[in-house]
C-alpha atoms as a PDB file:
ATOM      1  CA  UNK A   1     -60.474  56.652 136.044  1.00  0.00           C
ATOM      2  CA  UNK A   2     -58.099  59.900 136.464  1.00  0.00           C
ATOM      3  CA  UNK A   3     -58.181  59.268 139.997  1.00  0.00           C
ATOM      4  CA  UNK A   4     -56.867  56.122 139.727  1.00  0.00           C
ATOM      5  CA  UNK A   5     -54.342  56.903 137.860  1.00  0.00           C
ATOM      6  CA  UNK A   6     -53.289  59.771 140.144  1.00  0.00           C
ATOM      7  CA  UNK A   7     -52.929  57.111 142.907  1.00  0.00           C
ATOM      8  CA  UNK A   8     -51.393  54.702 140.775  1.00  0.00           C
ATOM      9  CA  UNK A   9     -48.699  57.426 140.013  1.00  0.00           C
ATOM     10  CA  UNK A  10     -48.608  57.391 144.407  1.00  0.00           C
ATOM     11  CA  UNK A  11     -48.055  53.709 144.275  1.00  0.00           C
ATOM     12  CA  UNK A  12     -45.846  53.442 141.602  1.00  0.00           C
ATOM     13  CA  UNK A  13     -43.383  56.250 142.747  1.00  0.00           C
ATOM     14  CA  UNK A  14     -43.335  54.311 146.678  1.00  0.00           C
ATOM     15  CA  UNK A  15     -46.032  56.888 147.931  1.00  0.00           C
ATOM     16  CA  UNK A  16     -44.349  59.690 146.748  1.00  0.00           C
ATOM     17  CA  UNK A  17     -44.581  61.816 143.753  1.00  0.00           C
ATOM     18  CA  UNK A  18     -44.485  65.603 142.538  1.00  0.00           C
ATOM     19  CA  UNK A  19     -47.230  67.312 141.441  1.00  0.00           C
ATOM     20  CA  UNK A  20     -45.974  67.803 138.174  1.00  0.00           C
ATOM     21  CA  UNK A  21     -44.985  63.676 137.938  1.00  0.00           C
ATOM     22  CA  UNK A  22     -48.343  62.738 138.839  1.00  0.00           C
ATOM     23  CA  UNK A  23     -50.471  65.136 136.226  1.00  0.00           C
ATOM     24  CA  UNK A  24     -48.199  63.521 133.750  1.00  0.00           C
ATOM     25  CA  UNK A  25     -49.137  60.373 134.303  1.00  0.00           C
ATOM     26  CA  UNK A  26     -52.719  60.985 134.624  1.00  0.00           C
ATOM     27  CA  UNK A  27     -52.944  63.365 131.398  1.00  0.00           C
ATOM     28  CA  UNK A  28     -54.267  66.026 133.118  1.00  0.00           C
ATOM     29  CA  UNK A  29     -53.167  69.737 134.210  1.00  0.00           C
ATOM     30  CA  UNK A  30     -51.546  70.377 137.169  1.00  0.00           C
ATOM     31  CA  UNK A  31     -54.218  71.961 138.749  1.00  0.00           C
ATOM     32  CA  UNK A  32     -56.710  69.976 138.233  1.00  0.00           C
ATOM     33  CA  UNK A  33     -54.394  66.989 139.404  1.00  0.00           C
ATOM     34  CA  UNK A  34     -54.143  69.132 142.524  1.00  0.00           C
ATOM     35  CA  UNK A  35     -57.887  69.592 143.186  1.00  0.00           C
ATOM     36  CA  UNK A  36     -58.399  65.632 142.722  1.00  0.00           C
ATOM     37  CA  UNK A  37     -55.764  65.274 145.130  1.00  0.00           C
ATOM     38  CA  UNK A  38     -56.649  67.615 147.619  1.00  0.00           C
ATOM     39  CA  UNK A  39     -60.436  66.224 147.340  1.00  0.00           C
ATOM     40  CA  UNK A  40     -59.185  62.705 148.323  1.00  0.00           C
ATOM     41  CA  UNK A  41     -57.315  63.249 151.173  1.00  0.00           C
ATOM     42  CA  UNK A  42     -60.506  65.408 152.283  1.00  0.00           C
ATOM     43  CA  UNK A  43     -62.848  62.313 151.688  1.00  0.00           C
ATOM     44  CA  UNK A  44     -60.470  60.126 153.834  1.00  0.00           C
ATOM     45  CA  UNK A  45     -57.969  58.396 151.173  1.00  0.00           C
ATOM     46  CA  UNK A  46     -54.357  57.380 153.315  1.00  0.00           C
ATOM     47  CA  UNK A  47     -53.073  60.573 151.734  1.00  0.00           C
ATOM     48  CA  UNK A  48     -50.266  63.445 153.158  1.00  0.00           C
ATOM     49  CA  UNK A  49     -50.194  66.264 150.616  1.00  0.00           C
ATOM     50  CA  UNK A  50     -46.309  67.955 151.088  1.00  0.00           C
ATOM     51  CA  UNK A  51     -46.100  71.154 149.473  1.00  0.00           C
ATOM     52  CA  UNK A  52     -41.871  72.134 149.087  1.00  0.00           C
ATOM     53  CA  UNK A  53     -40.493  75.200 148.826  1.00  0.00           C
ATOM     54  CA  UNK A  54     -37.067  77.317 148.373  1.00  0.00           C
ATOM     55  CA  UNK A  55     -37.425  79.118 152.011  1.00  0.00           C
ATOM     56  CA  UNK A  56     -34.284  81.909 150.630  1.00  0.00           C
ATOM     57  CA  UNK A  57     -36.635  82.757 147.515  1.00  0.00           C
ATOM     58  CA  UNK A  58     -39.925  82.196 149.560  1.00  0.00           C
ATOM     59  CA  UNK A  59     -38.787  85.107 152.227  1.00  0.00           C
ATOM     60  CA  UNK A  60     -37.768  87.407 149.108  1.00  0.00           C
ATOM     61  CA  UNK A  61     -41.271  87.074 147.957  1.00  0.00           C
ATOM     62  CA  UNK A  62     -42.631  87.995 151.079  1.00  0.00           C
ATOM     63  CA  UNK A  63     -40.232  91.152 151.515  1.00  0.00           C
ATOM     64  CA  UNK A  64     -41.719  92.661 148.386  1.00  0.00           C
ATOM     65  CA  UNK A  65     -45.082  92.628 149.272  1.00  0.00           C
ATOM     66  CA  UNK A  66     -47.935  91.404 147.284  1.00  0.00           C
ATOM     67  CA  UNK A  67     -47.199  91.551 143.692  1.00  0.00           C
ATOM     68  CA  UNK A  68     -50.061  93.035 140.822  1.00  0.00           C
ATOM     69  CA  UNK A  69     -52.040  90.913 139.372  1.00  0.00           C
ATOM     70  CA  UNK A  70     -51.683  87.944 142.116  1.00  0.00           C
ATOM     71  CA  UNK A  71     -54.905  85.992 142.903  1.00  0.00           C
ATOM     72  CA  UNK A  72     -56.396  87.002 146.148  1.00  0.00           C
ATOM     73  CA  UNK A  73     -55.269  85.400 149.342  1.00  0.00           C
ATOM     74  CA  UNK A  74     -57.835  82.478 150.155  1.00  0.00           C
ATOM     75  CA  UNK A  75     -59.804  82.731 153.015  1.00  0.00           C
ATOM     76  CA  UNK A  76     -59.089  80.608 156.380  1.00  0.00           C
ATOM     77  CA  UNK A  77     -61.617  78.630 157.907  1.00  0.00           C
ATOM     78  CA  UNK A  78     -63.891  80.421 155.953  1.00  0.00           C
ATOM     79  CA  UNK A  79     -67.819  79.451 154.522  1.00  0.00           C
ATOM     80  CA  UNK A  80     -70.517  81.095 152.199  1.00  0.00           C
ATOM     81  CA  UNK A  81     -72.825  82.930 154.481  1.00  0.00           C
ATOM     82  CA  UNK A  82     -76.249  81.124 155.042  1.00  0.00           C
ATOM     83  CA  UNK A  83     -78.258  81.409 151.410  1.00  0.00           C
ATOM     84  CA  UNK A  84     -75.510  82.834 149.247  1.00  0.00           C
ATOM     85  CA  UNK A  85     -74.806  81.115 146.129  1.00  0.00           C
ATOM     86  CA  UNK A  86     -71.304  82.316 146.469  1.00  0.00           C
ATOM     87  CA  UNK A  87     -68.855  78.838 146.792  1.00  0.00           C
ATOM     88  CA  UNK A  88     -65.575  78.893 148.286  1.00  0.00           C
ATOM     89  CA  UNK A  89     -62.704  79.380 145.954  1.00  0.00           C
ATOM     90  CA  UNK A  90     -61.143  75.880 144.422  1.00  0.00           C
ATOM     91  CA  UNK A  91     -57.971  74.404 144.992  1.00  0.00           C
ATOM     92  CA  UNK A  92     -54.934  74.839 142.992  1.00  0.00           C
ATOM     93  CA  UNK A  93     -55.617  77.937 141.488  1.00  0.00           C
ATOM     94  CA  UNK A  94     -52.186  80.015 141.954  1.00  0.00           C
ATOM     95  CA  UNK A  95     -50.709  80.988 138.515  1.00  0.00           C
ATOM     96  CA  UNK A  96     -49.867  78.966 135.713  1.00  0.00           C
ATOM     97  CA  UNK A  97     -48.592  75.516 135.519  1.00  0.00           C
ATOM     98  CA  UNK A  98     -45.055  75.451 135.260  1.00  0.00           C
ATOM     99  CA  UNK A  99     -44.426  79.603 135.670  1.00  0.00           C
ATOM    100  CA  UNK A 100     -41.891  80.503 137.827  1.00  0.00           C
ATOM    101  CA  UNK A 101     -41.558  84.425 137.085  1.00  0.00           C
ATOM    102  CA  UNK A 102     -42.588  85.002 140.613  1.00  0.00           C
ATOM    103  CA  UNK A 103     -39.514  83.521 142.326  1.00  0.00           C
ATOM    104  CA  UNK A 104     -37.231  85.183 139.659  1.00  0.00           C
ATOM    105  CA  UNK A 105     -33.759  86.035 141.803  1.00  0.00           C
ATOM    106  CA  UNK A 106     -33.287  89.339 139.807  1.00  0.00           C
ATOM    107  CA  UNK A 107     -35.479  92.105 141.238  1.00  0.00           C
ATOM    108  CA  UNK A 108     -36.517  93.379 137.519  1.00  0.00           C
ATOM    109  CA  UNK A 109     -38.828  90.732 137.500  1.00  0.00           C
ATOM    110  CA  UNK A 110     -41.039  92.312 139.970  1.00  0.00           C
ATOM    111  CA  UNK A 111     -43.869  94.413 138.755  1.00  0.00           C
ATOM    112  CA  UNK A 112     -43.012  98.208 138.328  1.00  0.00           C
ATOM    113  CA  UNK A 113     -46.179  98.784 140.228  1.00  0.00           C
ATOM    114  CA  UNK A 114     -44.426  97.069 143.344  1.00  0.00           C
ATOM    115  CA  UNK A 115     -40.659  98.445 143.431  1.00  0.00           C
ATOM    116  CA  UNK A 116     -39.657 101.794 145.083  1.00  0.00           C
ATOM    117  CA  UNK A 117     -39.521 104.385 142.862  1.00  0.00           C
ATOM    118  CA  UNK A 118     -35.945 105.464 141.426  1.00  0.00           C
ATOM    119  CA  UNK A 119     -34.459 108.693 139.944  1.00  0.00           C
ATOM    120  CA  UNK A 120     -32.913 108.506 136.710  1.00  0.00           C
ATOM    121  CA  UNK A 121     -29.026 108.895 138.170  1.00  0.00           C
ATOM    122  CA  UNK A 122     -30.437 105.609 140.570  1.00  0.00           C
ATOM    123  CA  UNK A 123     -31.514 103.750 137.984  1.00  0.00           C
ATOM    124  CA  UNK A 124     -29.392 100.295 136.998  1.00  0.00           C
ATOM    125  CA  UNK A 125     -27.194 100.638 134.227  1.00  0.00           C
ATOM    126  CA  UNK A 126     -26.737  96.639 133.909  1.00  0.00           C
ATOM    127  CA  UNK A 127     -28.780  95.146 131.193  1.00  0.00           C
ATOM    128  CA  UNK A 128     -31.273  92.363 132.123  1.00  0.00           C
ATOM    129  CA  UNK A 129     -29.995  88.778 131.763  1.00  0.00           C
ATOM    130  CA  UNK A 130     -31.323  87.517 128.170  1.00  0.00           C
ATOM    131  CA  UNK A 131     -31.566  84.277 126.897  1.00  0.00           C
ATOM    132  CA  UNK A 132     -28.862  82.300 125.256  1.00  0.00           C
ATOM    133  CA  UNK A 133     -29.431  82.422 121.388  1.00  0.00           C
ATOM    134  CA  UNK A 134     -30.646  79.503 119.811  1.00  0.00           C
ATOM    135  CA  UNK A 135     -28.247  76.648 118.213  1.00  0.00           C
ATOM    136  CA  UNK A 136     -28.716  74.344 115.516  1.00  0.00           C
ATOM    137  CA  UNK A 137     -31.097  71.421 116.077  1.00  0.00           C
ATOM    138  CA  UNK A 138     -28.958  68.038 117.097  1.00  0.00           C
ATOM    139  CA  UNK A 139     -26.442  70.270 118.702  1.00  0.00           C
ATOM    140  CA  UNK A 140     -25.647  69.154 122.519  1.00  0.00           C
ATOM    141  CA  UNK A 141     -25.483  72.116 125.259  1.00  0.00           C
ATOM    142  CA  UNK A 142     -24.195  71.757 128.940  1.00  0.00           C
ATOM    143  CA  UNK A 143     -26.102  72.846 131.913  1.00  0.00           C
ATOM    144  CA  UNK A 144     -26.395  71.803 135.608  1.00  0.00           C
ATOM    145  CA  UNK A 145     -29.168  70.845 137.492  1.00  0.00           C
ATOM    146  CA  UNK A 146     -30.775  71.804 140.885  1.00  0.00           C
ATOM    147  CA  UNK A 147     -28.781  68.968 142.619  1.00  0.00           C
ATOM    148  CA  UNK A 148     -25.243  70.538 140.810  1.00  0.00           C
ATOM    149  CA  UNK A 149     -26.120  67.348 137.972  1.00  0.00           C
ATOM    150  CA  UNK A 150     -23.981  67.980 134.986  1.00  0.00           C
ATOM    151  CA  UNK A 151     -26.267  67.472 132.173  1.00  0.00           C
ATOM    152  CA  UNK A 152     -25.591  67.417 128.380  1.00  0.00           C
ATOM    153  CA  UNK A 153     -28.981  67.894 126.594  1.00  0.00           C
ATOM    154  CA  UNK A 154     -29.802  67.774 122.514  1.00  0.00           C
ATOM    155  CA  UNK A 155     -32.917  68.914 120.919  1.00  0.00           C
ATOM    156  CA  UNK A 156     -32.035  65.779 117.987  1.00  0.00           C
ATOM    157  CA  UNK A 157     -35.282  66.423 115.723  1.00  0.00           C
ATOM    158  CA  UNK A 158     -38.478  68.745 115.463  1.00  0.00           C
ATOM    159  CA  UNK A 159     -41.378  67.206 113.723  1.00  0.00           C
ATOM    160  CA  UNK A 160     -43.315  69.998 112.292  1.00  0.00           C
ATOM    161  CA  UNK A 161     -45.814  69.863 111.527  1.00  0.00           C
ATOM    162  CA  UNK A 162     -46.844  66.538 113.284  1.00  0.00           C
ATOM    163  CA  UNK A 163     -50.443  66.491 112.766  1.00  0.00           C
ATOM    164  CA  UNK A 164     -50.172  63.378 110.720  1.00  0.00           C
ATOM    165  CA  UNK A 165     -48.635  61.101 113.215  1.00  0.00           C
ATOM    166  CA  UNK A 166     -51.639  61.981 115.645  1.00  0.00           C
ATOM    167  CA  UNK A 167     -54.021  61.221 113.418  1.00  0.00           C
ATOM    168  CA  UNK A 168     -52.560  58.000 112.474  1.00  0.00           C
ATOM    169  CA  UNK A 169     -52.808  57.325 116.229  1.00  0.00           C
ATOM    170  CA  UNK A 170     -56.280  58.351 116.855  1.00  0.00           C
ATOM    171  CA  UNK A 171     -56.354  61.424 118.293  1.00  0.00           C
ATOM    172  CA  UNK A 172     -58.792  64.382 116.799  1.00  0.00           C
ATOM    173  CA  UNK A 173     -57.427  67.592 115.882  1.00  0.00           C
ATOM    174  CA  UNK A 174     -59.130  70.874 115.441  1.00  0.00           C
ATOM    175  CA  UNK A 175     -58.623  72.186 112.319  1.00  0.00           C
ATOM    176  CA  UNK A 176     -57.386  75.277 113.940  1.00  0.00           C
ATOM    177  CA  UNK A 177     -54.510  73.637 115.419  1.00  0.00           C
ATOM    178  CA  UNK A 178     -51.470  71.675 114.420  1.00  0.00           C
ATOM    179  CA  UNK A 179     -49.219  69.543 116.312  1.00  0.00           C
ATOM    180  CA  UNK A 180     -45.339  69.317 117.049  1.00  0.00           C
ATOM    181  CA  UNK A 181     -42.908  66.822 117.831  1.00  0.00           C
ATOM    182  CA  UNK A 182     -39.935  67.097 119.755  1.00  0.00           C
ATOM    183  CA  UNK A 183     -37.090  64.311 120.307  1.00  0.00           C
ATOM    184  CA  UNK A 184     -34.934  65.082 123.191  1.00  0.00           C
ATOM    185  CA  UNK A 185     -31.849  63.151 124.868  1.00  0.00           C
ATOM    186  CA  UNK A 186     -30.238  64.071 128.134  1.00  0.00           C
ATOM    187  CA  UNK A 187     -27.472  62.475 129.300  1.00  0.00           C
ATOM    188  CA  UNK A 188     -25.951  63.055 133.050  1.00  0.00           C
ATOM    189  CA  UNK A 189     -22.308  63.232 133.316  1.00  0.00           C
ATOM    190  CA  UNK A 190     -22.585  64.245 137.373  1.00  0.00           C
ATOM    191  CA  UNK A 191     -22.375  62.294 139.928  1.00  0.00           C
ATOM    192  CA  UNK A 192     -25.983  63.426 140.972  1.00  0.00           C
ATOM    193  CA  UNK A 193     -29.540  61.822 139.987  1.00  0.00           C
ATOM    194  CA  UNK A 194     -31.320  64.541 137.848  1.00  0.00           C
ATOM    195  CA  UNK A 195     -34.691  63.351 139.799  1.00  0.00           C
ATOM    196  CA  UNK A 196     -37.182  65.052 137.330  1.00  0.00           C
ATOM    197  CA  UNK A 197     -39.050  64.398 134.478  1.00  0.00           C
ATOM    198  CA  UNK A 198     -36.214  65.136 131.696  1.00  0.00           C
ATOM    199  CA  UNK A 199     -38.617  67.160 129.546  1.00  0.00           C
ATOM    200  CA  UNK A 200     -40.680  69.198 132.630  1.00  0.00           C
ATOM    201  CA  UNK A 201     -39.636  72.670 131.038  1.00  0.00           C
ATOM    202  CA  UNK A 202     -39.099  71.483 127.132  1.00  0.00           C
ATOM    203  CA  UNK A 203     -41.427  74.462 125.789  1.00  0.00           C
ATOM    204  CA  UNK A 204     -41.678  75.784 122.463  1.00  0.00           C
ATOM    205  CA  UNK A 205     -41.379  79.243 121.675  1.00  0.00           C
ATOM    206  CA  UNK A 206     -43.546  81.424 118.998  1.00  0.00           C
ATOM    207  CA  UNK A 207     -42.414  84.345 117.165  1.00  0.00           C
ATOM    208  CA  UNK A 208     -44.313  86.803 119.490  1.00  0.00           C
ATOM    209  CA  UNK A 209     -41.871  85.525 122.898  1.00  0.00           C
ATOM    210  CA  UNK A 210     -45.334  83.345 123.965  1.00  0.00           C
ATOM    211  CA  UNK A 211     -44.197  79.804 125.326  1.00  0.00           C
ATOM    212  CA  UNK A 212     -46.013  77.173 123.713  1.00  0.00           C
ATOM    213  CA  UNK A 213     -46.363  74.408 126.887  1.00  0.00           C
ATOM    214  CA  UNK A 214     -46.682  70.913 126.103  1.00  0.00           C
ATOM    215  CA  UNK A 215     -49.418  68.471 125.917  1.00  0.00           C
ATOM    216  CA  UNK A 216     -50.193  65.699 128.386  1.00  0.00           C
ATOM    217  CA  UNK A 217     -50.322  63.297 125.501  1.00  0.00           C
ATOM    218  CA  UNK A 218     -48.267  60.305 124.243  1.00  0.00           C
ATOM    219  CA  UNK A 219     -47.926  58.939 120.739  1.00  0.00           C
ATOM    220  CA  UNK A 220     -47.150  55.506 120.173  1.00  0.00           C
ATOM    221  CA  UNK A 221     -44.389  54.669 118.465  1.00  0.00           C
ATOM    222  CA  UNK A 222     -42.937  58.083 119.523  1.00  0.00           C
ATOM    223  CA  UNK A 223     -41.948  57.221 123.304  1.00  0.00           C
ATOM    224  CA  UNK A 224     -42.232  59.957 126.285  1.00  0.00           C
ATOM    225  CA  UNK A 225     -39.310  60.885 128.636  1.00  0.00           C
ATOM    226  CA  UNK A 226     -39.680  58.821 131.886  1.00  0.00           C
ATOM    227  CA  UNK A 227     -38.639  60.703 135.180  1.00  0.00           C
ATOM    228  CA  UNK A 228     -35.224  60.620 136.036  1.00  0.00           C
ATOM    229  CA  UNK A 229     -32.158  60.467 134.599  1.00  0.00           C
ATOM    230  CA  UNK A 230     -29.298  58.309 136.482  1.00  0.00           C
ATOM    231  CA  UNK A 231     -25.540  59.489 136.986  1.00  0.00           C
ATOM    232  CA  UNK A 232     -23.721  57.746 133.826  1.00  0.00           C
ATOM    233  CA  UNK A 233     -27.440  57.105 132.514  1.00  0.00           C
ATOM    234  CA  UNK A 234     -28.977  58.719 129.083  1.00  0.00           C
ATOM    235  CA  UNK A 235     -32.737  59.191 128.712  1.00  0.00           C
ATOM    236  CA  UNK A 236     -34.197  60.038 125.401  1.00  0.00           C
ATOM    237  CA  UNK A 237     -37.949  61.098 124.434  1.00  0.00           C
ATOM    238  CA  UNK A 238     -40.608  62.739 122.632  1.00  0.00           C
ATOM    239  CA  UNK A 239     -42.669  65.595 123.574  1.00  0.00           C
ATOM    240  CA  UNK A 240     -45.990  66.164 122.164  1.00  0.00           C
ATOM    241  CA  UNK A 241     -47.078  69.910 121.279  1.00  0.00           C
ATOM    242  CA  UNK A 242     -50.723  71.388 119.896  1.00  0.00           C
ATOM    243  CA  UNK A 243     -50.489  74.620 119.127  1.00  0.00           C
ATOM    244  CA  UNK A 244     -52.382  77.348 116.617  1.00  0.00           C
ATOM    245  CA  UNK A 245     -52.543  76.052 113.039  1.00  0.00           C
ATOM    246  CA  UNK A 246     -50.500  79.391 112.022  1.00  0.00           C
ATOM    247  CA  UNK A 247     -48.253  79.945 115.020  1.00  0.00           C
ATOM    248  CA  UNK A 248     -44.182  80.413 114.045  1.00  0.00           C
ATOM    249  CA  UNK A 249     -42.280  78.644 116.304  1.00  0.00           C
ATOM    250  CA  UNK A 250     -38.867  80.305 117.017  1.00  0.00           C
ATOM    251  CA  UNK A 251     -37.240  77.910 119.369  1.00  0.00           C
ATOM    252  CA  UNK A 252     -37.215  75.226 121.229  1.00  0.00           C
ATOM    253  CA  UNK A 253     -36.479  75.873 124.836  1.00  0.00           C
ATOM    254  CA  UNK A 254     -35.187  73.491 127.598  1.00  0.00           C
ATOM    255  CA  UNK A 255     -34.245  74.557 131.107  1.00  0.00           C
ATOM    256  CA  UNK A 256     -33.484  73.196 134.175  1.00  0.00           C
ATOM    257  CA  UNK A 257     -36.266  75.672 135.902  1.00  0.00           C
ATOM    258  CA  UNK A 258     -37.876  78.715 133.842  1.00  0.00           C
ATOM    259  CA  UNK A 259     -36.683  81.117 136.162  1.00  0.00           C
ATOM    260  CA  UNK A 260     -32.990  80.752 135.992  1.00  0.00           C
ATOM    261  CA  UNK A 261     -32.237  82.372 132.393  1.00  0.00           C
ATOM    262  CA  UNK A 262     -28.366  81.284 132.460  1.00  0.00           C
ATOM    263  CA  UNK A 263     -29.855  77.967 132.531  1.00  0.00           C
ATOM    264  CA  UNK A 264     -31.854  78.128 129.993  1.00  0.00           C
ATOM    265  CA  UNK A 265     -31.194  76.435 126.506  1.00  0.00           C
ATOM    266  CA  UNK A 266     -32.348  77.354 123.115  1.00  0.00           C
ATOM    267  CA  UNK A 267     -32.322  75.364 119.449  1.00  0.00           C
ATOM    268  CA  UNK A 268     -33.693  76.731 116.053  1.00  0.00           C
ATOM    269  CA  UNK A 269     -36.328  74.824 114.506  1.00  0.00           C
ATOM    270  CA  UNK A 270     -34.785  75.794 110.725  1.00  0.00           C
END
């Protein structure tokens, strides 16, 4: 059934679809939406898998080197030798879904362990770029998008806790967690299309700096975003969050990619 909805996400989106669109839709992480994916085309589905990339941020990455703590680079061509139980490495398995602290443009954010040691007269005196503090829920902030979209979002309401609604709608909770509710609305006063899902980096964050990442699940009643927001157009949704029973959320956090701090927008849950 997940595969079909992975290829109904194909069909629906004219045979083409980011990774991130088409886990959505399915309800599953993007990794595992990746390894279905990758395990059709292999078994002969009418599939091209396109993988896109910033080349200027790409070749910065590969200047530095390797960076600590990366995942081994997968093997080419290769097989377990004859009687080891030893299986080759799955797909999709590089870093987090949504985590893009690897492509950061400042060089701070590489690892210590991979930057040429300074002396103390070379070392920056510039602070590192911090996040915007947080605003009042309901509040609208400007930002622009990838595609130079000028976008007006609003965090309108936080539902907190929200374990209530998904009970009324079926779903199971452990009694460990709680969930969250989030109302956005993003309106586009460019003349660009913001071409994403409106909420794909709507994250909450706890009192410890951990982000909180949503969940692939829909509430009825409580509509999700759909992707894409036309020039002129609004688009307005909820996002659905399950986190630890006890957590303190500090903020809400949208942004138009996670690496890219001075477009990055905060709102207070109180």
């Amino acid at each position: 059934m997940i595969d079909l909805r992975l290829l109904a996400a194909l069909t629906g989106a004219g045979g083409s679809v980011g990774l991130p669109h088409a886990a959505w839709n399915a309800g599953i992480a993007q990794a595992d939406a990746a390894a279905r994916l990758v395990q059709l085309a292999e078994s002969g589905f009418p599939l091209r898998l396109v993988v896109e990339g910033d080349a200027r941020l790409l070749h910065q990455v590969i200047e530095r080197g390797p960076v600590v703590g990366a995942p081994p680079t997968p093997p080419t061509n290769a097989s377990p030798a004859p009687g080891s139980s030893e299986s080759a490495p799955a797909a999709a398995t590089w870093g987090l879904p949504g985590s893009g602290a690897w492509a950061r443009r400042d060089p701070s954010a590489v690892p210590s362990a991979t930057r040429p040691a300074q002396d103390a007269d070379d070392a920056p005196t510039s602070p590192r770029p911090s996040t915007p503090p947080s605003v009042a829920a309901g509040q609208p902030q400007r930002t622009v998008g990838l595609a130079d979209e000028h976008l007006s979002v609003t965090v309108s309401q936080i539902v907190d806790p929200a374990t209530d609604v998904l009970t009324a709608a079926g779903y199971v909770l452990d009694p460990a967690e709680r969930a969250v509710l989030v109302h956005s609305v993003i309106a586009n006063h460019g003349p660009a299309a913001h071409d994403c899902l409106p909420d794909l980096y709507l994250v909450l964050v706890g009192a410890d700096g951990g982000v909180l990442q949503k969940a692939p699940v829909s509430v009825a009643g409580y509509p999700a975003h759909r992707v894409g927001v036309a020039p002129g157009r609004v688009a307005e949704g909820w996002t659905v969050f399950l986190i630890g029973a006890t957590t303190d959320v500090e903020a809400v956090r949208w942004s138009v990619r996670p690496d890219l701090i001075d477009r990055t927008l905060n709102w207070s849950p109180r």
